[in-house]
N, C-alpha and C. Protein backbone atom coordinates (compact mmCIF):
# COMPACT_ATOMS: atom_id res chain seq x y z
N UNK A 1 47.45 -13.85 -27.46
CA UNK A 1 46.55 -14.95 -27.77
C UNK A 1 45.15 -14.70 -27.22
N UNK A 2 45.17 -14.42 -25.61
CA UNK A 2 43.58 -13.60 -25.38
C UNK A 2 43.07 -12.81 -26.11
N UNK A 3 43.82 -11.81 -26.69
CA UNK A 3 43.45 -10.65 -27.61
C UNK A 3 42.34 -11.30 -29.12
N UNK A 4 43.13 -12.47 -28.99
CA UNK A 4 42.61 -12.52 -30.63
C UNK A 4 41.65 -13.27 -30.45
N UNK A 5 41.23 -14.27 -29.02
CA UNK A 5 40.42 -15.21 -28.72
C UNK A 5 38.84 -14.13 -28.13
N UNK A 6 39.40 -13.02 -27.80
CA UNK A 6 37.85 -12.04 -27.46
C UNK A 6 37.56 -11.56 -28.56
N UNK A 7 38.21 -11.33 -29.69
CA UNK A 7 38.31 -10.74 -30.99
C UNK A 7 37.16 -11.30 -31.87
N UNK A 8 37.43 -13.10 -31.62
CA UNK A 8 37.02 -13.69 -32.32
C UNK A 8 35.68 -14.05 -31.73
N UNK A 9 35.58 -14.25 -30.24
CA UNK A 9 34.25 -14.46 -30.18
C UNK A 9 33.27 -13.05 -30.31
N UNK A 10 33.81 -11.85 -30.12
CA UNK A 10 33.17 -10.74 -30.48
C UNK A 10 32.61 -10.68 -31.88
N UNK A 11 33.22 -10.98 -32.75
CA UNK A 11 32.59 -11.15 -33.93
C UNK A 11 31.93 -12.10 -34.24
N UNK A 12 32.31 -13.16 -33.55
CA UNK A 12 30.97 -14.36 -34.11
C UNK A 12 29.82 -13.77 -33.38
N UNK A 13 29.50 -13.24 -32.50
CA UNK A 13 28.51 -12.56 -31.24
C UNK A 13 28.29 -11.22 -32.66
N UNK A 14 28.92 -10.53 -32.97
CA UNK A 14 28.20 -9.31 -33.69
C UNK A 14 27.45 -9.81 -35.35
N UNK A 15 28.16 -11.06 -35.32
CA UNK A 15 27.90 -11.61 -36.72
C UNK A 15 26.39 -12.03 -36.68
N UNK A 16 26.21 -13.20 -35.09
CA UNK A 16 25.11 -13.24 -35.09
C UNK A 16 24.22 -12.24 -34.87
N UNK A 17 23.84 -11.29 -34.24
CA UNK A 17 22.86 -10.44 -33.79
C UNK A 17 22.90 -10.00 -35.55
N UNK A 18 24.15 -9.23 -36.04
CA UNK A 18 23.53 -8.50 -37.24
C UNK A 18 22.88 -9.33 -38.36
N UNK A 19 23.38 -10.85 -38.26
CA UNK A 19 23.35 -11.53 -39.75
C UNK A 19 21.58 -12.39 -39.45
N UNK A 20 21.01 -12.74 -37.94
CA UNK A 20 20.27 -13.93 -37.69
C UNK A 20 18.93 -13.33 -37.31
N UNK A 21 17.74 -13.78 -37.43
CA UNK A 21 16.64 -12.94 -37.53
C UNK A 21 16.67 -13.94 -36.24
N UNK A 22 15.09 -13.33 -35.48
CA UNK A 22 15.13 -13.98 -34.38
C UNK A 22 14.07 -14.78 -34.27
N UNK A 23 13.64 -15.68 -33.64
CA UNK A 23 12.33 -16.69 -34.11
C UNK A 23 11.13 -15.74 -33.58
N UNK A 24 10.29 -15.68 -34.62
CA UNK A 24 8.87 -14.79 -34.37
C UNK A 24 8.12 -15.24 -33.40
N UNK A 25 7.04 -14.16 -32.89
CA UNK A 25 6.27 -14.40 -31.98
C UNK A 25 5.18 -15.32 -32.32
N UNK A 26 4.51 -16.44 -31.37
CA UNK A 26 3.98 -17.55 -31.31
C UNK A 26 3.13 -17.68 -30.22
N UNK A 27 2.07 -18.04 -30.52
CA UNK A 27 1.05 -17.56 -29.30
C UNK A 27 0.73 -19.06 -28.82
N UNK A 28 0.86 -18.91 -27.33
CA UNK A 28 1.07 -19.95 -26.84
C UNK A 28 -0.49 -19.93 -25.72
N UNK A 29 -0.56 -21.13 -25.43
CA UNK A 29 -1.92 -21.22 -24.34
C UNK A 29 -1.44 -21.11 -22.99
N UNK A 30 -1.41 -20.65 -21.91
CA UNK A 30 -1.22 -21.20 -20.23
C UNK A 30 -1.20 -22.38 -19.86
N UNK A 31 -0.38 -22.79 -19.23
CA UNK A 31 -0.19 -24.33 -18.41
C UNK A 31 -1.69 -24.53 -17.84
N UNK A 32 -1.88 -25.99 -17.28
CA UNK A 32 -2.39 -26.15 -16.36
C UNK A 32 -2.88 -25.58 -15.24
N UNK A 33 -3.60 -24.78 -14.27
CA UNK A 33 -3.83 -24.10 -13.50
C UNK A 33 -2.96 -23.41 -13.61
N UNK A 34 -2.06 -22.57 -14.30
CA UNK A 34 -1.42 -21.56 -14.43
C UNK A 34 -2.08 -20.19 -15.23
N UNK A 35 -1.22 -18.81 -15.14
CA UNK A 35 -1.36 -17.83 -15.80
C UNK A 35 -0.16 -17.73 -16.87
N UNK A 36 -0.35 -17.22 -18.02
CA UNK A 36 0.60 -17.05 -18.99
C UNK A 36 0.83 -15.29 -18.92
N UNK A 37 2.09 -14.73 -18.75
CA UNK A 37 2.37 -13.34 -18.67
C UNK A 37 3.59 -13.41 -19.83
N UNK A 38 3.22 -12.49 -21.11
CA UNK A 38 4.13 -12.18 -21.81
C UNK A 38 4.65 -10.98 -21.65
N UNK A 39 5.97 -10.64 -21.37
CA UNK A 39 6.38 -9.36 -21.46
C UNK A 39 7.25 -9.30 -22.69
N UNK A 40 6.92 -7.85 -23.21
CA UNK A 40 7.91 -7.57 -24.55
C UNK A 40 7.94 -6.18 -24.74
N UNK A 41 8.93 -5.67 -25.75
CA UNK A 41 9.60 -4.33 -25.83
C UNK A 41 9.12 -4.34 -27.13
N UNK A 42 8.37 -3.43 -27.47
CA UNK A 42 8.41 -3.17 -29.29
C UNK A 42 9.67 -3.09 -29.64
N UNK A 43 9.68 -3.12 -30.61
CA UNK A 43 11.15 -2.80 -31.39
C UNK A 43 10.95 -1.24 -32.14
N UNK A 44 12.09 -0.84 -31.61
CA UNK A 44 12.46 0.94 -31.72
C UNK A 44 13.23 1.12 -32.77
N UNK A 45 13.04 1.81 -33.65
CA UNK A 45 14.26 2.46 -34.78
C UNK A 45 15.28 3.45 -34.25
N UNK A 46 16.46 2.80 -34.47
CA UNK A 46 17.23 3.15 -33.43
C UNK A 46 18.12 4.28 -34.40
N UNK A 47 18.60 5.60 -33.78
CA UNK A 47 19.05 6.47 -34.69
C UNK A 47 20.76 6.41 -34.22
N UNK A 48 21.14 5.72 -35.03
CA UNK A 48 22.67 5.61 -35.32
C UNK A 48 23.82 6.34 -35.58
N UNK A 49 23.23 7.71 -35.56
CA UNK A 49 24.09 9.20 -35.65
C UNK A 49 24.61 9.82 -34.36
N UNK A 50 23.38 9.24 -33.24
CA UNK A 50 23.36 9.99 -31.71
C UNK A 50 23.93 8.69 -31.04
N UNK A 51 24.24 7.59 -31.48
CA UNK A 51 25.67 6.84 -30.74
C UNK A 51 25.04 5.93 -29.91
N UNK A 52 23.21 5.97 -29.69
CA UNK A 52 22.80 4.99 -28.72
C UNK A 52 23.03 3.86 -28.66
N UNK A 53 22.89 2.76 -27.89
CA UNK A 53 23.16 1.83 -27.92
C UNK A 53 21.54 1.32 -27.05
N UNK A 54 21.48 -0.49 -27.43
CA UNK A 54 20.34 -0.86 -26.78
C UNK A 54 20.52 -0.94 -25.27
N UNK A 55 18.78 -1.06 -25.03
CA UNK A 55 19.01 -1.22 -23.44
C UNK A 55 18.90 -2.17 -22.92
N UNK A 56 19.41 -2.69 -22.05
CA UNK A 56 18.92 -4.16 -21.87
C UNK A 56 18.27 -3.87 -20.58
N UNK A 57 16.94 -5.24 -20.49
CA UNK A 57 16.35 -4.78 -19.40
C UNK A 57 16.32 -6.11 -18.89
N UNK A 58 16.87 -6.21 -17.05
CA UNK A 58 16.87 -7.29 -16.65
C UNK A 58 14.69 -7.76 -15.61
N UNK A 59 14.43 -9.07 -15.97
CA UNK A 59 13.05 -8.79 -15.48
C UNK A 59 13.06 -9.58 -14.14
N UNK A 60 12.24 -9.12 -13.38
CA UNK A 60 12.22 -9.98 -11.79
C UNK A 60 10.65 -10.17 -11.40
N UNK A 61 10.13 -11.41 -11.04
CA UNK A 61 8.60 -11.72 -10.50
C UNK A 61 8.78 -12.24 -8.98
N UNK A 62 8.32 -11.09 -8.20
CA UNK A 62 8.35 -10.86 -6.50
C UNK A 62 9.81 -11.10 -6.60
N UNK A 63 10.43 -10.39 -6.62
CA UNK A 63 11.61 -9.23 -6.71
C UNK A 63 12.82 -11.01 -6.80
N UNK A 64 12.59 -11.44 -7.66
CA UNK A 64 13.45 -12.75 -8.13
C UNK A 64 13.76 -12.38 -9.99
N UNK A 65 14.56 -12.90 -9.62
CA UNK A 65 15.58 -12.74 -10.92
C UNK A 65 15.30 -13.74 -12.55
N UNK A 66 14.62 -13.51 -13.43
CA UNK A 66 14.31 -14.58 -14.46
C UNK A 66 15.93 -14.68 -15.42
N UNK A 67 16.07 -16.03 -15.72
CA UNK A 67 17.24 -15.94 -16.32
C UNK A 67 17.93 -14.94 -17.56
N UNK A 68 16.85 -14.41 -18.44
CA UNK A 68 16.76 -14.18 -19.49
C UNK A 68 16.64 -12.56 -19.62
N UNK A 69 17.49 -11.70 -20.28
CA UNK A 69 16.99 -10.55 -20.03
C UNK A 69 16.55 -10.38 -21.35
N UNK A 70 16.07 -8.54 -21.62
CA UNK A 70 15.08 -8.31 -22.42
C UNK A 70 16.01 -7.27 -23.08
N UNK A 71 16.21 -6.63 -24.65
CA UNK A 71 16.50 -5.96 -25.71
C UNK A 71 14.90 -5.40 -26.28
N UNK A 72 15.36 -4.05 -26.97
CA UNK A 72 14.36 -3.85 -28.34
C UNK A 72 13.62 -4.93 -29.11
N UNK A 73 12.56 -5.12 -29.10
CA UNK A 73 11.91 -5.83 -30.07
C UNK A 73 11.84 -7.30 -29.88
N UNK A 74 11.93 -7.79 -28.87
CA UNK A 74 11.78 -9.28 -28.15
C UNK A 74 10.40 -9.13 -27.09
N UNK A 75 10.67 -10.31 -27.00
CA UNK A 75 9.33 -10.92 -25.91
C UNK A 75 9.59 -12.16 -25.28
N UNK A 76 8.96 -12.03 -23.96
CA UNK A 76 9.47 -13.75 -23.20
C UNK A 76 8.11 -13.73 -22.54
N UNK A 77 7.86 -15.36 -22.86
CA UNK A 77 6.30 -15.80 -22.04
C UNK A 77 6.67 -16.31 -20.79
N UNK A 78 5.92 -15.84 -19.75
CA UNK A 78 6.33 -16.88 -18.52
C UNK A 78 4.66 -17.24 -18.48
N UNK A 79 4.69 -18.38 -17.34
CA UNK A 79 3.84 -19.75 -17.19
C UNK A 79 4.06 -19.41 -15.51
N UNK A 80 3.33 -18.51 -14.88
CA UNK A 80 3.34 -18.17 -13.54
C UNK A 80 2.02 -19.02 -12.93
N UNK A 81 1.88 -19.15 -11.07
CA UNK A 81 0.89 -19.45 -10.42
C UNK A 81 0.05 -18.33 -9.96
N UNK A 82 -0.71 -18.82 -9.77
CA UNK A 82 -2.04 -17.91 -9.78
C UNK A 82 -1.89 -16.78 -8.43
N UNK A 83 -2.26 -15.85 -8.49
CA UNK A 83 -2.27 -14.94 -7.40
C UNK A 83 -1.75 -13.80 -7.72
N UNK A 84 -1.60 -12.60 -7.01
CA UNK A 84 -1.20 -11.23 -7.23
C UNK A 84 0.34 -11.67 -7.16
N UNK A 85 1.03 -11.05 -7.92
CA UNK A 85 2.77 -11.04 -8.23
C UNK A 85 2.74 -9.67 -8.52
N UNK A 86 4.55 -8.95 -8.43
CA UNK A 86 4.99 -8.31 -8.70
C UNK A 86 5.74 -8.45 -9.62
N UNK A 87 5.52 -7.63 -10.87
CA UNK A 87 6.40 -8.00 -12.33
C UNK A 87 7.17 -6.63 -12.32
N UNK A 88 8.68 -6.85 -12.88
CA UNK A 88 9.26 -5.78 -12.37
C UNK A 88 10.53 -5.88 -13.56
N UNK A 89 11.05 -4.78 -14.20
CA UNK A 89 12.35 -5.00 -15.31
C UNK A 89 13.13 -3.36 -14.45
N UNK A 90 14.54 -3.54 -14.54
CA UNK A 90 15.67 -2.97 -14.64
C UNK A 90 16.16 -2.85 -15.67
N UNK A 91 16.02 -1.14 -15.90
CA UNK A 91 17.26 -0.92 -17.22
C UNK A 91 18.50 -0.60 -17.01
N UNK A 92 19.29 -1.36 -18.01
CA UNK A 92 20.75 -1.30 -17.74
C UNK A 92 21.47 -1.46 -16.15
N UNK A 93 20.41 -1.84 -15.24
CA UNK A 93 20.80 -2.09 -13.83
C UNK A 93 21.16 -0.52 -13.21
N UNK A 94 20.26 0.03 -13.60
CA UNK A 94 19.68 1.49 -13.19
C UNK A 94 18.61 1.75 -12.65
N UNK A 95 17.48 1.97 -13.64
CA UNK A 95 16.38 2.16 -13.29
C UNK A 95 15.57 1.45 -13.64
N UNK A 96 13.93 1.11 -12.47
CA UNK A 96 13.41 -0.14 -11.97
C UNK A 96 11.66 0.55 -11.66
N UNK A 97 11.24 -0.07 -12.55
CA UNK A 97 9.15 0.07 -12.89
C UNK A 97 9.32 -1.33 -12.90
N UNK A 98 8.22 -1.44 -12.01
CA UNK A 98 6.84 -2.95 -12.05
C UNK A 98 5.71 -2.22 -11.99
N UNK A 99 4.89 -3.43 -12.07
CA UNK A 99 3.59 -3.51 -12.07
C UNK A 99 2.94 -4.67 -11.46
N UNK A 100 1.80 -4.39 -10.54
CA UNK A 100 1.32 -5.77 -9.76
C UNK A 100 -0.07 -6.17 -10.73
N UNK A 101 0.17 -7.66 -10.72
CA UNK A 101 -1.18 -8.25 -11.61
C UNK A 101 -1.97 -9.24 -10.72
N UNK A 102 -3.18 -9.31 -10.56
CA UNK A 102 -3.80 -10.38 -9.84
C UNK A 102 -3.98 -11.37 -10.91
N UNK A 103 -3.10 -12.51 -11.12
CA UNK A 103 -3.02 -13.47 -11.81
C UNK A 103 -4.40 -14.27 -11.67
N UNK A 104 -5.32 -14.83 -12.62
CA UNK A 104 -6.58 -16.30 -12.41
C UNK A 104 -5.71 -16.87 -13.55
N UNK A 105 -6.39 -18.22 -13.21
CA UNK A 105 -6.16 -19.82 -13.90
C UNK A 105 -6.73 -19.36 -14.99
N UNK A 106 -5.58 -19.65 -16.30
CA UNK A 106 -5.90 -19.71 -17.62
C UNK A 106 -6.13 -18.57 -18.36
N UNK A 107 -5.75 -17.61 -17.96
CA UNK A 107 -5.65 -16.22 -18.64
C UNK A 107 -4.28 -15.73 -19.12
N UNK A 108 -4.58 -15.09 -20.12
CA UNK A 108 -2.81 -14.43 -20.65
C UNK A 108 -2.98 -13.12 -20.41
N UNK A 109 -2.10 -12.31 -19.88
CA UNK A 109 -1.95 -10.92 -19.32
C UNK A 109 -0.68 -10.49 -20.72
N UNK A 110 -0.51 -9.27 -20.87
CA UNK A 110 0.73 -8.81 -21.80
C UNK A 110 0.86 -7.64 -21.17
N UNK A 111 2.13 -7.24 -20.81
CA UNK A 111 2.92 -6.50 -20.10
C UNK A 111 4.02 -5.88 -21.17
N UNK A 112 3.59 -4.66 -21.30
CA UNK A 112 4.71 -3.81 -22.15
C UNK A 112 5.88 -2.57 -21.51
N UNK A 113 6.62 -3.07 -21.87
CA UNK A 113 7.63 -2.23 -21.45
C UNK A 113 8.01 -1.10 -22.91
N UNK A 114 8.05 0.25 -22.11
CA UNK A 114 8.04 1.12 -23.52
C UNK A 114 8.98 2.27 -22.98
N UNK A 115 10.19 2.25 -23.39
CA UNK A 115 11.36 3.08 -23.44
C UNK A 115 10.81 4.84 -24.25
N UNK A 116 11.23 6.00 -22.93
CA UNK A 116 11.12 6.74 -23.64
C UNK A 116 12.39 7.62 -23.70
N UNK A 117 12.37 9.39 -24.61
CA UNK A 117 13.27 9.71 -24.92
C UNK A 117 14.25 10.08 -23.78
N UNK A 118 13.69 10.25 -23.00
CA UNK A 118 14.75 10.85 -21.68
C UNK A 118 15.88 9.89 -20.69
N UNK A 119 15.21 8.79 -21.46
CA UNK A 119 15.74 7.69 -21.02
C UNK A 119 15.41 6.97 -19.80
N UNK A 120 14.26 7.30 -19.47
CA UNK A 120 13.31 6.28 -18.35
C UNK A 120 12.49 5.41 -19.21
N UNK A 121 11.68 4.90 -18.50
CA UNK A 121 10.67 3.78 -19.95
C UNK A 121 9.57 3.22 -18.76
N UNK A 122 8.47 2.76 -18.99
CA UNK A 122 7.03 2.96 -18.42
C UNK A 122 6.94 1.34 -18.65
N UNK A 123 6.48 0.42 -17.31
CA UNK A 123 6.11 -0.49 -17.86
C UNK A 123 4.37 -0.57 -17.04
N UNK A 124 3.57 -1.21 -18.14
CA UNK A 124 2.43 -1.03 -17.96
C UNK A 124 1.82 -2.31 -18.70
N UNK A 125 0.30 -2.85 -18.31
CA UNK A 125 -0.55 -3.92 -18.78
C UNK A 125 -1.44 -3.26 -19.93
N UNK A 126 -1.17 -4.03 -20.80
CA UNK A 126 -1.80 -3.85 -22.53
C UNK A 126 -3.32 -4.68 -22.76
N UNK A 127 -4.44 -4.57 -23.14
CA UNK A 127 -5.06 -5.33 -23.82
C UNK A 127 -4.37 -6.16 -24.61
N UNK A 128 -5.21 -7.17 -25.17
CA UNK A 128 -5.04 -8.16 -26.05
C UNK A 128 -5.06 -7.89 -27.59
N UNK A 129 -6.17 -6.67 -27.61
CA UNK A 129 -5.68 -6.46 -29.41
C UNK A 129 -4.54 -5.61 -29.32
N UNK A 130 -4.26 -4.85 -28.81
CA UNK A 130 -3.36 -3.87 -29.08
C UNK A 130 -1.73 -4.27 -29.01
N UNK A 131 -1.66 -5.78 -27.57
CA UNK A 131 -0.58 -6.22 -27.72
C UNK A 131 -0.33 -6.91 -28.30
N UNK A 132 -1.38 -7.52 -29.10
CA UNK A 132 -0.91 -8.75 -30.34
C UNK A 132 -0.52 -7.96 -31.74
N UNK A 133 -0.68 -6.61 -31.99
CA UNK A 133 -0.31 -5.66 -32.65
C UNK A 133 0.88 -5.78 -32.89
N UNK A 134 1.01 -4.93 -31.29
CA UNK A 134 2.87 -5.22 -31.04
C UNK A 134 3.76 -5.86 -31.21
N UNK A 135 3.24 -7.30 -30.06
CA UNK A 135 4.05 -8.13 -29.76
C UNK A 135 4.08 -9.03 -31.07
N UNK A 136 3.56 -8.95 -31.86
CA UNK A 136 3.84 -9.80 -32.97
C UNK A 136 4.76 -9.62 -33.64
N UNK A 137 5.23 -8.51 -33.68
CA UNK A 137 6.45 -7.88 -34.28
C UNK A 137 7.77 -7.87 -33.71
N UNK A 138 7.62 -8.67 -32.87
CA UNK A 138 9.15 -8.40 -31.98
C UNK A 138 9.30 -10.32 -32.19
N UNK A 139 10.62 -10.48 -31.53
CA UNK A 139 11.28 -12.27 -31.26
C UNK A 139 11.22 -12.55 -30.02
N UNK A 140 11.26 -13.98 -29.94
CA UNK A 140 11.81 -14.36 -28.52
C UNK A 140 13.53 -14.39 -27.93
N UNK A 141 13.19 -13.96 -26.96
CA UNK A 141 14.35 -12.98 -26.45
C UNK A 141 15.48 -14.70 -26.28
N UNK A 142 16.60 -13.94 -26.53
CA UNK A 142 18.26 -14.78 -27.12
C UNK A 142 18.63 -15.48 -27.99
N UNK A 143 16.84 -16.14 -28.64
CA UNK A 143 16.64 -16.96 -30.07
C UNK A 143 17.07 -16.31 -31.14
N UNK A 144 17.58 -17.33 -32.34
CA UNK A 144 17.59 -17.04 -33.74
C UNK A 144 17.44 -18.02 -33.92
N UNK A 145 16.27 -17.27 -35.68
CA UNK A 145 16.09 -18.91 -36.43
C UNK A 145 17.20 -18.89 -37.08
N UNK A 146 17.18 -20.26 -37.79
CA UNK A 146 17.91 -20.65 -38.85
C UNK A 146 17.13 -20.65 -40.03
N UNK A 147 17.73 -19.54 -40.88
CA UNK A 147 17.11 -19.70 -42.44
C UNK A 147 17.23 -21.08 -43.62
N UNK A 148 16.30 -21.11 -44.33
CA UNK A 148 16.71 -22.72 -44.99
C UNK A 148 17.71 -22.31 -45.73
N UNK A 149 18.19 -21.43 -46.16
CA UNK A 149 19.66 -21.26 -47.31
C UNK A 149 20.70 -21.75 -46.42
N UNK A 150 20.24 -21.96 -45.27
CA UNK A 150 21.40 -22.42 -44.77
C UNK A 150 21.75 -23.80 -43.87
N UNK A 151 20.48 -24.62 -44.11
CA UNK A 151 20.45 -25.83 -43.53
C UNK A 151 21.28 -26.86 -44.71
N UNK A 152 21.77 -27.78 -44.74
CA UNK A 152 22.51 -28.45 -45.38
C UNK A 152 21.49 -29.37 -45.88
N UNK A 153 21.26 -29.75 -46.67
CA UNK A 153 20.11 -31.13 -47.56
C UNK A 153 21.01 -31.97 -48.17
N UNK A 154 22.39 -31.72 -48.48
CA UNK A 154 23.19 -32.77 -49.39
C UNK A 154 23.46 -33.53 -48.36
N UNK A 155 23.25 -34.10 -47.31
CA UNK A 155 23.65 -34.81 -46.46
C UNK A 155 22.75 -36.04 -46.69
N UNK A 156 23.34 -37.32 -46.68
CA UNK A 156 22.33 -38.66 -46.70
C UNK A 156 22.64 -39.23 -45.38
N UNK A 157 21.66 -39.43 -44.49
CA UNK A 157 21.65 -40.26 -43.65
C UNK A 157 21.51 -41.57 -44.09
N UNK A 158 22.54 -42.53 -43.10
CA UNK A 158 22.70 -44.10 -43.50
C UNK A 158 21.62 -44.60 -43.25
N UNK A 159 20.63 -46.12 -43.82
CA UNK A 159 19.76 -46.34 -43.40
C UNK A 159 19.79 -47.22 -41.90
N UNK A 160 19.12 -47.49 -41.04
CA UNK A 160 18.80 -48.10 -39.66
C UNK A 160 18.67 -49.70 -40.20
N UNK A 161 19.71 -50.61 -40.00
CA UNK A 161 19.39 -51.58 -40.50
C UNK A 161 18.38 -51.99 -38.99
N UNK A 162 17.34 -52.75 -39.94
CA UNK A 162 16.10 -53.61 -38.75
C UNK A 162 16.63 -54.88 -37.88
N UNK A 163 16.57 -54.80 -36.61
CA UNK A 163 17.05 -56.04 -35.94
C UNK A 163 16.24 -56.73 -35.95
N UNK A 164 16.60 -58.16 -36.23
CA UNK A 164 15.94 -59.53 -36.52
C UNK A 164 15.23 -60.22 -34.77
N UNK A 165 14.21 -59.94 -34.56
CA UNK A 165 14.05 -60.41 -33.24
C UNK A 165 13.47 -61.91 -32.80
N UNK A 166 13.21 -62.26 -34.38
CA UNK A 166 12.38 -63.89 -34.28
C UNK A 166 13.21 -64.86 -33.39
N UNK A 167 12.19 -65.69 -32.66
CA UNK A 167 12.97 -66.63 -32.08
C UNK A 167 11.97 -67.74 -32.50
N UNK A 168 13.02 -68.65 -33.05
CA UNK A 168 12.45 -69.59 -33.35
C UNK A 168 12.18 -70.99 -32.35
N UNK A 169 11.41 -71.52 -32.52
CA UNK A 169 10.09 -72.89 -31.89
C UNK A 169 11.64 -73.90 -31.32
N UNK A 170 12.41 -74.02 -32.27
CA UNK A 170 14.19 -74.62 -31.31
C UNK A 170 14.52 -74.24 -30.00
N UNK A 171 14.42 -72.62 -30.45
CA UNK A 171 15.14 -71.95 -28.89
C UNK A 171 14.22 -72.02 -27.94
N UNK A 172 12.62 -71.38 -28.16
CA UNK A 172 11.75 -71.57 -27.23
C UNK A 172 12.01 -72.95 -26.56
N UNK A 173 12.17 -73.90 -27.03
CA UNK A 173 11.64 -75.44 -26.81
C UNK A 173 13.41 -75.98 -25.88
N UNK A 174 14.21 -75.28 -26.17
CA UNK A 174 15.41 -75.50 -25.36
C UNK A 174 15.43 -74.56 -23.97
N UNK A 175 15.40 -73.17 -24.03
CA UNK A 175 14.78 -72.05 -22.70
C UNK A 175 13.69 -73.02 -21.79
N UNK A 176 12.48 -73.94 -22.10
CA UNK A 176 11.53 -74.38 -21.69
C UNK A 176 11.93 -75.50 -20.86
N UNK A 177 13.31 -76.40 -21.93
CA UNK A 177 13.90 -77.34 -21.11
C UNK A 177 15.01 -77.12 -19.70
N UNK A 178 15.15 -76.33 -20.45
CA UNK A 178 16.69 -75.92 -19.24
C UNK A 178 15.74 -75.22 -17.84
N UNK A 179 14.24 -73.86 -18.04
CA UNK A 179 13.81 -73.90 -17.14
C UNK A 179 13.18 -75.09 -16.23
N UNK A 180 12.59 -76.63 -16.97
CA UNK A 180 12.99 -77.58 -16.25
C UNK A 180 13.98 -78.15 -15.50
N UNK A 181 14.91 -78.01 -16.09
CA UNK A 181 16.32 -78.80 -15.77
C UNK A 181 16.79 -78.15 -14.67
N UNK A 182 16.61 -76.68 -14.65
CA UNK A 182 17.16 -75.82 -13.41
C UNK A 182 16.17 -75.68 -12.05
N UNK A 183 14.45 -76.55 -12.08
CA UNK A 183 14.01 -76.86 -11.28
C UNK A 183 13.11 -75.87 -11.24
N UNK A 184 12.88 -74.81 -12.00
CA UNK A 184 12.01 -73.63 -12.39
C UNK A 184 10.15 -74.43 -12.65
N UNK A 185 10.17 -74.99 -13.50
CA UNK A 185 8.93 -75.79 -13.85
C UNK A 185 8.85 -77.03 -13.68
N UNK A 186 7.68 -77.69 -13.10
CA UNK A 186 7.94 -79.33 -13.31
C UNK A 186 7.37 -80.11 -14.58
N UNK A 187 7.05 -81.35 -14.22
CA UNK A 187 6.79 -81.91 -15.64
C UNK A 187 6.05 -81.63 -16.06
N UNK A 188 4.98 -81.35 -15.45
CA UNK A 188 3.71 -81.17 -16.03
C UNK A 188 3.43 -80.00 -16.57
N UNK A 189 4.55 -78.56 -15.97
CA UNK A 189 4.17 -77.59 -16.44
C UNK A 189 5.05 -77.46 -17.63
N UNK A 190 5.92 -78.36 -17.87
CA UNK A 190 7.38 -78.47 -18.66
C UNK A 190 6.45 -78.80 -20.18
N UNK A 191 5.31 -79.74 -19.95
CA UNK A 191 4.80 -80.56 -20.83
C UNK A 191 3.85 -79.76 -21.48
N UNK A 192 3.06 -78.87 -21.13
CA UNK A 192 2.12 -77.86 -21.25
C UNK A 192 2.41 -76.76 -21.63
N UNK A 193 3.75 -76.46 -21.32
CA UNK A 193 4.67 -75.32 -22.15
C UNK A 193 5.09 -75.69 -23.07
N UNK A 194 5.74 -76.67 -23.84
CA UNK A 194 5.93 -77.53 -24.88
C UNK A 194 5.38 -77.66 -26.28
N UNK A 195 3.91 -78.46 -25.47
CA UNK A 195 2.45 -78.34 -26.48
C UNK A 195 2.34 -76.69 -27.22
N UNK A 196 1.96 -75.58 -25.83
CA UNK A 196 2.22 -74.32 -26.39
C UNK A 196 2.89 -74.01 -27.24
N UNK A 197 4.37 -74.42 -27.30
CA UNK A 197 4.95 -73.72 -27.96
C UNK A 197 5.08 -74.58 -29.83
N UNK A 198 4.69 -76.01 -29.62
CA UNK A 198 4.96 -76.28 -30.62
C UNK A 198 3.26 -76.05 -31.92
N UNK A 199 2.08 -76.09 -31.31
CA UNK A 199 1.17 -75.95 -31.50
C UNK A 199 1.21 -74.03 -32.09
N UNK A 200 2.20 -73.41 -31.74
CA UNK A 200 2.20 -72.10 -32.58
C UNK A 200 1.76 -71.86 -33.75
């Protein structure tokens, strides 16, 4: 029964990666007194004869762990505080390049990580035209969109019936009495609330 239960989530897991595109890159502004640091991997044509497989690269800022790791052809924005940091990725939980950035308020830095043949990979700080080149071409890293062939439209949502909230000049004028009666208002204010309410 385990057998067929890893079976099955293995293929829904291979179904998605092969069948689901991943949501494109989107250029985002920096927080509030923050720096925006995108790191991303071009995406590599991968030769399927020599058996490789991707690399995954885990990323760390001042040697801390971000939840999210990194594949071929993705990108992840972080929203860091200002000051010199250490940006740093592990491949395959092997081998380990950073790079230190002196972060200012309101700037976007792009940080490329670039796998080479020997199987080390260089990570280094990109200009802005050259990484919007790139990075435009890759996803955000664990996302897939959903294509519209496959959103459902035959579906009718029921309508929201409207709640009736009127209260009518009766109830006001009974609430007004009873806050008399319970010693809340006296006459005079009983009498003046009254007028109010019937004068509506």
């Amino acid at each position: 029964m385990k057998i067929l239960k890893y079976s099955l989530v293995a293929f829904v897991l291979f179904f998605l990666t092969a069948c689901g595109t991943k949501l494109p890159f989107s250029v985002q502004k920096p927080l509030k007194d923050a720096s925006l640091v995108y790191v991303y991997i071009p995406d590599k044509i991968t030769n399927e004869e020599d058996g490789s497989t991707q690399s995954k690269y885990t990323i760390r800022i001042n040697d801390k762990r971000t939840k999210k790791s990194l594949v071929d052809g993705e990108y992840m924005p972080y929203n860091l505080k200002t000051g010199t940091i250490t940006l740093s990725a592990t491949k395959n939980a092997l081998i380990e390049h950073g790079v230190k950035i002196d972060l200012k308020a309101g700037k976007t830095y792009y940080v490329k990580i670039d796998s080479e043949s020997n199987g080390d990979f260089e990570m280094m700080l990109v200009n802005e035209q050259k990484a919007l080149k790139e990075i435009s071409k890759t996803g955000l890293a664990g996302s897939y969109a959903v294509e519209d062939k496959e959103i459902i439209t035959q579906l009718i949502e029921p309508k929201k019936k409207k709640e009736v909230t009127s209260t009518s000049k009766v109830d006001e004028l009974r609430k007004a009495y009873q806050l008399k009666k319970d010693g809340i208002l006296s006459e005079d204010e009983y009498k003046t609330l009254k007028r109010e309410i019937l004068t509506k």
